[in-house]
C-alpha atoms as a PDB file:
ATOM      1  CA  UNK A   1       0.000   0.000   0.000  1.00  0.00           C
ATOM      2  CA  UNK A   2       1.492   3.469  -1.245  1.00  0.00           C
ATOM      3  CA  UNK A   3       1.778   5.548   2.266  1.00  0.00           C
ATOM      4  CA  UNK A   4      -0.778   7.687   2.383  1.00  0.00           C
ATOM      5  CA  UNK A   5       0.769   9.665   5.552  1.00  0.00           C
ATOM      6  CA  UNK A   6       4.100  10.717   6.897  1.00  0.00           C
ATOM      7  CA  UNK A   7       6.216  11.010  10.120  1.00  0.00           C
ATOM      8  CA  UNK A   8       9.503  12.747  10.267  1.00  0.00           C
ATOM      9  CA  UNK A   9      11.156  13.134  13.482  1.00  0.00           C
ATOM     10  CA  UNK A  10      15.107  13.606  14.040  1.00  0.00           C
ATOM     11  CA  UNK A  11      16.839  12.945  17.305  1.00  0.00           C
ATOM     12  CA  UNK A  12      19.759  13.516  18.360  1.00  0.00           C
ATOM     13  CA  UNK A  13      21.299  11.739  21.454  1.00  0.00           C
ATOM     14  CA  UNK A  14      24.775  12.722  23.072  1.00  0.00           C
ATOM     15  CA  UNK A  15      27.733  10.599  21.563  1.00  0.00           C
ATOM     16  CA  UNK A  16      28.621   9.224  25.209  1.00  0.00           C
ATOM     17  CA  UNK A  17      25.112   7.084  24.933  1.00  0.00           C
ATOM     18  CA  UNK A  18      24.469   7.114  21.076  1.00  0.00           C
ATOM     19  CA  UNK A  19      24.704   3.130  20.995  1.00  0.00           C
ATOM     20  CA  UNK A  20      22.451   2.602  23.654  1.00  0.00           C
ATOM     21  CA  UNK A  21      20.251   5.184  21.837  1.00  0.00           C
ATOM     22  CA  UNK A  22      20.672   2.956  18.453  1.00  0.00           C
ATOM     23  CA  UNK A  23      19.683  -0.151  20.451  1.00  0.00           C
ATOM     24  CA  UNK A  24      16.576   1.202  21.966  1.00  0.00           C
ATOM     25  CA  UNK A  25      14.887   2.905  18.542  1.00  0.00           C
ATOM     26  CA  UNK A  26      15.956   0.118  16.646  1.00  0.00           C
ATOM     27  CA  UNK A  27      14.928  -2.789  19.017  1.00  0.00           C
ATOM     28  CA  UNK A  28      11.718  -1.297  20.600  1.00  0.00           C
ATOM     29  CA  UNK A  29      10.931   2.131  19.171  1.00  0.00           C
ATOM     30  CA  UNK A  30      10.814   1.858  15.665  1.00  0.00           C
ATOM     31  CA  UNK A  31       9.119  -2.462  16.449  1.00  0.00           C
ATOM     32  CA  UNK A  32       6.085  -1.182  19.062  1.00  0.00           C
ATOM     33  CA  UNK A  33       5.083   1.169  16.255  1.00  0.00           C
ATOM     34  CA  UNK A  34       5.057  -1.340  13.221  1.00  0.00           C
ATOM     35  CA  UNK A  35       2.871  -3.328  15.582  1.00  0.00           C
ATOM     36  CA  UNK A  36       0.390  -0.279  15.464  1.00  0.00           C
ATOM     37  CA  UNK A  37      -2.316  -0.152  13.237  1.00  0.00           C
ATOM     38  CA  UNK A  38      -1.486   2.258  10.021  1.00  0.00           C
ATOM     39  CA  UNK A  39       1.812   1.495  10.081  1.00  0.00           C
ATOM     40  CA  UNK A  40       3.511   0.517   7.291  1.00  0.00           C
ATOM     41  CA  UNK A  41       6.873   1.059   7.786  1.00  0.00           C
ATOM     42  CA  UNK A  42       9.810   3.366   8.582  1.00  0.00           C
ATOM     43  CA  UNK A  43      13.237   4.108   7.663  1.00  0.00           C
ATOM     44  CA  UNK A  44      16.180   5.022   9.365  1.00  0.00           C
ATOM     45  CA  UNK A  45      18.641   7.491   8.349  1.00  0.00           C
ATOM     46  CA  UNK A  46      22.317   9.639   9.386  1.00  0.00           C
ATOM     47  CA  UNK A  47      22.073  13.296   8.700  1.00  0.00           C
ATOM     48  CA  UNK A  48      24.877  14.059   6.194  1.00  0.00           C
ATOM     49  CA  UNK A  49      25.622  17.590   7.361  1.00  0.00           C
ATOM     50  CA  UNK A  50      26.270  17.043  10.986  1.00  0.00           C
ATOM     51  CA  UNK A  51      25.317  15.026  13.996  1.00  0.00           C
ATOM     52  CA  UNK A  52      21.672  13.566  14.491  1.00  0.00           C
ATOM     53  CA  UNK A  53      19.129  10.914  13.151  1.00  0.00           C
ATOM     54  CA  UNK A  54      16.325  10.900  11.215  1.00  0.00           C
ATOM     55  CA  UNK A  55      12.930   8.132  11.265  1.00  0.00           C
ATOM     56  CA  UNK A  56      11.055   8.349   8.172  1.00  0.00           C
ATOM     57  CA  UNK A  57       7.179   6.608   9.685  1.00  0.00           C
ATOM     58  CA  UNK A  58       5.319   5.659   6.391  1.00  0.00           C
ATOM     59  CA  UNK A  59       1.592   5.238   7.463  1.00  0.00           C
ATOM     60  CA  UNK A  60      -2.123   4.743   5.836  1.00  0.00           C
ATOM     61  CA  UNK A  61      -2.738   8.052   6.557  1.00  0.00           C
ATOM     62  CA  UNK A  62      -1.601  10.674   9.393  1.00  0.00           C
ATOM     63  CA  UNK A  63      -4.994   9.113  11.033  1.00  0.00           C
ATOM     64  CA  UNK A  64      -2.785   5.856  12.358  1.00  0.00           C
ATOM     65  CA  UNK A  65      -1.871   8.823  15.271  1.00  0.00           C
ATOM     66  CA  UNK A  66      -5.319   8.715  16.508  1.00  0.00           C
ATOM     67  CA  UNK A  67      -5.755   5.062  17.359  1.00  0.00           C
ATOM     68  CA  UNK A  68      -6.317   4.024  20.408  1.00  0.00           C
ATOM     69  CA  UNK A  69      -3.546   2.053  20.288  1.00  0.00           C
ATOM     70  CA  UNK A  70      -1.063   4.720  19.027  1.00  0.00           C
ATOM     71  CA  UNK A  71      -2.372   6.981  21.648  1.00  0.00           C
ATOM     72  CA  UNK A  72      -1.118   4.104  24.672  1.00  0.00           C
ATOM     73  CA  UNK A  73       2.190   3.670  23.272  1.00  0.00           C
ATOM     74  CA  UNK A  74       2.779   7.865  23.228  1.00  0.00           C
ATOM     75  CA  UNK A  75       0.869   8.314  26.371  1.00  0.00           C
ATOM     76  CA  UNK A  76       2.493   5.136  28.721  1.00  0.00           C
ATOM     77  CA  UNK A  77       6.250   4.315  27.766  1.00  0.00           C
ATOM     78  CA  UNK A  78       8.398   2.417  28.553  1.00  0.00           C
ATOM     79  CA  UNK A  79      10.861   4.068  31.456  1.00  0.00           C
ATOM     80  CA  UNK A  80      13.971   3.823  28.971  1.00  0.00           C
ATOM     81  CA  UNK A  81      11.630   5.458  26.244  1.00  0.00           C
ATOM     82  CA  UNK A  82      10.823   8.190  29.032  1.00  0.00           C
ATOM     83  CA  UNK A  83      14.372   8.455  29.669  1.00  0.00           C
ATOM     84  CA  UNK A  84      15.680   8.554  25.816  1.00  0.00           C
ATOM     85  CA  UNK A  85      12.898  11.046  24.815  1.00  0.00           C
ATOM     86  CA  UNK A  86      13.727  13.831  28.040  1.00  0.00           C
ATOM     87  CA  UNK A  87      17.640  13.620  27.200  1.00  0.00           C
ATOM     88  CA  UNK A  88      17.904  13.889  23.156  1.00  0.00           C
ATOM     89  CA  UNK A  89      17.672  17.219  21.712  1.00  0.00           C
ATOM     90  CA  UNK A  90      17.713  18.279  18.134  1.00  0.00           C
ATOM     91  CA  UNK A  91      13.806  16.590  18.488  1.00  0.00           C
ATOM     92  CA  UNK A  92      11.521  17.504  14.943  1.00  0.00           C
ATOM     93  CA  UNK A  93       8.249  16.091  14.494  1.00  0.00           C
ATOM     94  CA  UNK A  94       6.129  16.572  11.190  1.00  0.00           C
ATOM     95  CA  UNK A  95       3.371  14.613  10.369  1.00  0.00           C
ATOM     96  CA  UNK A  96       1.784  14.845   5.741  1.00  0.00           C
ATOM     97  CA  UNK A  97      -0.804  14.142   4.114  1.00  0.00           C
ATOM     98  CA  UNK A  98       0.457  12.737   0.631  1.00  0.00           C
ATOM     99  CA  UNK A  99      -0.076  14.705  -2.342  1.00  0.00           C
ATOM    100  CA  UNK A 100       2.221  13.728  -4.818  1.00  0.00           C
ATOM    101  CA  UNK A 101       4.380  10.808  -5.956  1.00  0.00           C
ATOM    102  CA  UNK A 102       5.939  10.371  -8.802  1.00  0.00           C
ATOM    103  CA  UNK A 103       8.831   7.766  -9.336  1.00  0.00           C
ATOM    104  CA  UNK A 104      11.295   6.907 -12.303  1.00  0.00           C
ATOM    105  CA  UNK A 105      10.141   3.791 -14.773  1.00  0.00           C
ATOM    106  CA  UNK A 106      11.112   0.606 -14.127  1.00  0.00           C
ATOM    107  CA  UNK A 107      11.569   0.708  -9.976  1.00  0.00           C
ATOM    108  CA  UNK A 108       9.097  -0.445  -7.611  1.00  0.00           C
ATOM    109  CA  UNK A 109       7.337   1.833  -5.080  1.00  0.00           C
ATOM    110  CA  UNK A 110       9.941  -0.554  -2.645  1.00  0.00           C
ATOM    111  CA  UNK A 111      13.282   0.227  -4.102  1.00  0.00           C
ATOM    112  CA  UNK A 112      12.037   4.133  -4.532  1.00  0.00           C
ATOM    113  CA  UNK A 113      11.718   3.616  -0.414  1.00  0.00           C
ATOM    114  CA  UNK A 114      14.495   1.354   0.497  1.00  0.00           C
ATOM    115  CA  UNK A 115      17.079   4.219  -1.509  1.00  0.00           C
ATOM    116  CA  UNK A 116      20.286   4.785   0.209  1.00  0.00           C
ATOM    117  CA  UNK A 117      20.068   8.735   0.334  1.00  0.00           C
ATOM    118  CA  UNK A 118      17.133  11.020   1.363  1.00  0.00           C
ATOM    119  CA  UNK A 119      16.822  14.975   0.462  1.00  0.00           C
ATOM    120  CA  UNK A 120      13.730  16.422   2.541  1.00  0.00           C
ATOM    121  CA  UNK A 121      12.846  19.985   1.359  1.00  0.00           C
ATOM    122  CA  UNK A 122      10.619  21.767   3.661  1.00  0.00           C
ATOM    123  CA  UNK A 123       8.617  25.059   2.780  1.00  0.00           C
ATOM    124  CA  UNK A 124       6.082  27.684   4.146  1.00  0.00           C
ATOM    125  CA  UNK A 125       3.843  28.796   1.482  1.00  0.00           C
ATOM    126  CA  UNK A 126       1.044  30.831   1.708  1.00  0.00           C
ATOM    127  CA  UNK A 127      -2.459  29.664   1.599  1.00  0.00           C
ATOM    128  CA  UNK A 128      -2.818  31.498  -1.901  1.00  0.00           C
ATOM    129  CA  UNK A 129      -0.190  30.309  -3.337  1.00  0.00           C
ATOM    130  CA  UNK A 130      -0.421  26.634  -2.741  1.00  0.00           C
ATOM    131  CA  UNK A 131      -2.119  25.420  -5.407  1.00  0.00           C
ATOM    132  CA  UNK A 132       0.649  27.387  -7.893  1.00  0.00           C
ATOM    133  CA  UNK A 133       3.264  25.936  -5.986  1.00  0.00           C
ATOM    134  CA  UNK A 134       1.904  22.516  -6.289  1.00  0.00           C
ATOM    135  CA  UNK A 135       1.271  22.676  -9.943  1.00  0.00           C
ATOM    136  CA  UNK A 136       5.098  23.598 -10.398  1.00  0.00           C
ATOM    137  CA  UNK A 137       6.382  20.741  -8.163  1.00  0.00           C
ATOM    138  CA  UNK A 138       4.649  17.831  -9.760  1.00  0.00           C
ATOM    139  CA  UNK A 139       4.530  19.682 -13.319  1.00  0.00           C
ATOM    140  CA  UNK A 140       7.249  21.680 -13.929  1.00  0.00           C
ATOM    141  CA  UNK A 141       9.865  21.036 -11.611  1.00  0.00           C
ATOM    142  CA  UNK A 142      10.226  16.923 -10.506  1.00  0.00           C
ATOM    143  CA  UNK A 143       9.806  15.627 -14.352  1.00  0.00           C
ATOM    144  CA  UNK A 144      12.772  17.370 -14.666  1.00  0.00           C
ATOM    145  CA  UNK A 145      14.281  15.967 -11.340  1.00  0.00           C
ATOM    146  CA  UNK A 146      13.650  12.709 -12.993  1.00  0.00           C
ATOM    147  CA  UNK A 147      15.553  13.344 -15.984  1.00  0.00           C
ATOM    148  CA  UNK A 148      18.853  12.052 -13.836  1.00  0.00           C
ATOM    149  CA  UNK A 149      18.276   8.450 -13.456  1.00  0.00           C
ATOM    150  CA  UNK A 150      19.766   8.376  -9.780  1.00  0.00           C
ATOM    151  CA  UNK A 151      16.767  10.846  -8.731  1.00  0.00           C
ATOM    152  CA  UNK A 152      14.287   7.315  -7.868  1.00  0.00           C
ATOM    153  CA  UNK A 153      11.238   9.324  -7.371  1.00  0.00           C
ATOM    154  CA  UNK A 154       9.875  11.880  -4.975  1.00  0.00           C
ATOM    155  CA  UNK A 155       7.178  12.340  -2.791  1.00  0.00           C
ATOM    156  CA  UNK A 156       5.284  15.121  -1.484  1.00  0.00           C
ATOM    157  CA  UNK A 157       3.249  15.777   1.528  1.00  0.00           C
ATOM    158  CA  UNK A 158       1.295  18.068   3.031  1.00  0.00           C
ATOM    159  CA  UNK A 159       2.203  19.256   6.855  1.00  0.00           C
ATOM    160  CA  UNK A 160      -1.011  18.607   9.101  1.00  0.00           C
ATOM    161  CA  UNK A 161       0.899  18.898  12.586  1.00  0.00           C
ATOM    162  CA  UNK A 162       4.282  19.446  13.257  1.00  0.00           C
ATOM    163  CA  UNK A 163       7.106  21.470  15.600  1.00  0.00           C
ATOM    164  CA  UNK A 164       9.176  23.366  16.090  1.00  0.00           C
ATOM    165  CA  UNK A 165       8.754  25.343  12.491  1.00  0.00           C
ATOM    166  CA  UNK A 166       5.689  26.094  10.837  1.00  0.00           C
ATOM    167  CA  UNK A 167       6.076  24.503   7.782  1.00  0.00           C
ATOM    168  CA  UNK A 168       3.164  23.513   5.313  1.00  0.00           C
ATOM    169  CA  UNK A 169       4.548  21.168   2.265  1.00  0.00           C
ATOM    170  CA  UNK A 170       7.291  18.252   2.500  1.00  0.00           C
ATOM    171  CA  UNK A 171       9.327  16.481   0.057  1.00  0.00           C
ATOM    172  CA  UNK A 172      10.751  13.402   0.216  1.00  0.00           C
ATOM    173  CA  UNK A 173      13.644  13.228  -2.518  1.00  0.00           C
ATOM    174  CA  UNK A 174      14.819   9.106  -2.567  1.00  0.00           C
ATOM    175  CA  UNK A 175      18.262   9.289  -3.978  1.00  0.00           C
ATOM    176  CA  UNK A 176      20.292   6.083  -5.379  1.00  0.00           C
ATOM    177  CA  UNK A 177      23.723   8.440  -4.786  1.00  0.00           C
ATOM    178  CA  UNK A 178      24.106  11.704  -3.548  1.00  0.00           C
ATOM    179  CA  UNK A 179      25.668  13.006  -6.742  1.00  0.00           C
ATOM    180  CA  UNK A 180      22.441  13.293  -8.189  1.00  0.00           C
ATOM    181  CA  UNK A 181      22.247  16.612  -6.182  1.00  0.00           C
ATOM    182  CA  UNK A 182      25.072  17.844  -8.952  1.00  0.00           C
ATOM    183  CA  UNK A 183      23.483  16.620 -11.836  1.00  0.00           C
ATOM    184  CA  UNK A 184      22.481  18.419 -14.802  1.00  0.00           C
ATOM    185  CA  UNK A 185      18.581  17.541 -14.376  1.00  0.00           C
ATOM    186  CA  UNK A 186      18.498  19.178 -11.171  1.00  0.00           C
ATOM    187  CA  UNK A 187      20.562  22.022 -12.451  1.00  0.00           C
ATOM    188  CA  UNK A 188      17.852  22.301 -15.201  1.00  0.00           C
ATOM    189  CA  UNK A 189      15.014  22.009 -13.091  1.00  0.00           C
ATOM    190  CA  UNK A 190      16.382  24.821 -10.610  1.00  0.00           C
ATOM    191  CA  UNK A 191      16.289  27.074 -13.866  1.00  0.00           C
ATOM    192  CA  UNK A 192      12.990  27.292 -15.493  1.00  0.00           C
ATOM    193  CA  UNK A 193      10.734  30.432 -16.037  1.00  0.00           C
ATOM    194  CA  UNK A 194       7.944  29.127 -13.558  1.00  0.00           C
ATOM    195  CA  UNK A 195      11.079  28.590 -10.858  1.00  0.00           C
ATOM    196  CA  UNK A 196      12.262  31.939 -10.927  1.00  0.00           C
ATOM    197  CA  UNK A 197       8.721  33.509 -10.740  1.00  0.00           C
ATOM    198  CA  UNK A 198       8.557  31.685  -7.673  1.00  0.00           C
ATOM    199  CA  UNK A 199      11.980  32.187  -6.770  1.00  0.00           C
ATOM    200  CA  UNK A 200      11.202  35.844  -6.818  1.00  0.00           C
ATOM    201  CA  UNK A 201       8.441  35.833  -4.047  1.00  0.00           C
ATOM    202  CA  UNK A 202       9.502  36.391  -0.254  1.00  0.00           C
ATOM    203  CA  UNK A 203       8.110  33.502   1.163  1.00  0.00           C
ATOM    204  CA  UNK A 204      10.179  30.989  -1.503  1.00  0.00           C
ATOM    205  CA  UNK A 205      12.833  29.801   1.046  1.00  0.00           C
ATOM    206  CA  UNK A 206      13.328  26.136   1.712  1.00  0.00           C
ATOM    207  CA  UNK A 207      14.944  24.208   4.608  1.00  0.00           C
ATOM    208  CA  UNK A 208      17.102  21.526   2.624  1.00  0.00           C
ATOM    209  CA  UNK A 209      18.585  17.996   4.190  1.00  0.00           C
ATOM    210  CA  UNK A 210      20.308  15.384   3.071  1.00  0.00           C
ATOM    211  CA  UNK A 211      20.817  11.592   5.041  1.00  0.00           C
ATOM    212  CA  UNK A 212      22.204   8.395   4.269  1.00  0.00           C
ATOM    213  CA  UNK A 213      20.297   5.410   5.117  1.00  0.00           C
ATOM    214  CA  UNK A 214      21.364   3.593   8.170  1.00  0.00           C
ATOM    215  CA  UNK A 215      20.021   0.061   8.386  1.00  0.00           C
ATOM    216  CA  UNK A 216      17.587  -1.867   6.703  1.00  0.00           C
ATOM    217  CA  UNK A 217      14.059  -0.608   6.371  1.00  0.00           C
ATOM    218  CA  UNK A 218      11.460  -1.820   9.212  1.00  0.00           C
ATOM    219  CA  UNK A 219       7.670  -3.177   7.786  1.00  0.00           C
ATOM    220  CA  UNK A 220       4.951  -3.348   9.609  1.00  0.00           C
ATOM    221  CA  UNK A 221       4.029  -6.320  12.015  1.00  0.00           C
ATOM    222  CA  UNK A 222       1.474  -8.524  10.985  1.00  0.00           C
ATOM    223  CA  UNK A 223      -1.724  -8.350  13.442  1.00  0.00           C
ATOM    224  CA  UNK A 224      -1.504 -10.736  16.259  1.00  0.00           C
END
């Protein structure tokens, strides 16, 4: 099932206890959640550009928050979750709706997820410019992105909750190397006519990220 809902949320522990911090998201942060309802997976990842960690929650929809079940795991954990949670900083949390995806021929929705290297672009754009902003993503300016074969695919979410910046749109970039960040197609696509008019605008100011993946991607639990 294509995710119809997103979580991103970085961490970043202190290096003195950053394997113990490995061991607990990857052995009962990251499982309890595929165990949830709406969960369909999640992927790890190593910011590039400095210290901290990024979880990538693929869900149904950002609904799978509102479960009862979700709602015991947030609201009763574990004391080393208590623990691990009060002492990290760096902390993000954004939850999307989906409202794009678009992939290169010949890869499976799976491989477009399971890609080694992740570019997130975040933006704040006005309420009345959304839908012009929208119509240049999927339109003008990701065909292009798609031009380099390493660019897999990208998808795009809307921002229903999230802290500690406002933002309102999300895209997920899935990246077979980081070079394709220095490729012509994305030179290109930074260039065209409906670009700069947007480019020109004050509010036309993204948050960029890159990470590498870190382990192998989690998938949801089966139902008991």
């Amino acid at each position: 099932m294509r995710p119809g809902g997103v979580l991103f949320s970085e961490m970043t522990p202190d290096p003195s206890w950053e394997a113990d911090f490995h061991d607990w998201y990857d052995t009962e942060h990251i499982p309890i959640r595929m165990a949830a309802p709406g969960f369909l997976g999640a992927q790890r990842y190593c910011r590039n550009d400095g210290p901290g960690f990024l979880a990538v929650y693929d869900m149904e929809s950002p609904e799978a928050l509102q479960t009862d079940q979700y709602k015991r795991i947030k609201g009763e954990p574990s004391e080393r979750t208590a623990r691990m949670l009060r002492d990290v900083s760096g902390f993000t949390r954004y939850t999307g709706r989906l409202l794009s995806w678009q992939q290169q021929e010949g890869i499976s929705e799976a491989q477009m997820l399971e890609s080694l290297v992740l570019y997130s672009v975040f933006f704040t754009v006005p309420e009345d410019r959304q839908a012009d902003f929208n119509d240049w993503y999927t339109q003008d300016h990701v065909p292009r992105l798609l031009e380099e074969p390493q660019w897999l695919g990208v998808r795009r979410y809307q921002i229903v909750d999230g802290a500690p910046e406002s933002y309102t749109h999300l895209a997920l970039h899935h990246l077979a190397s980081a070079d394709a960040l220095e490729s012509s197609a994305r030179a290109a696509a930074r260039t065209t006519p409906w670009r700069d008019q947007l480019a020109a605008e004050s509010w036309f100011r993204g948050t960029y990220m890159v990470f590498t993946k870190r382990r192998q991607r989690f998938l949801a639990q089966p139902a008991a």
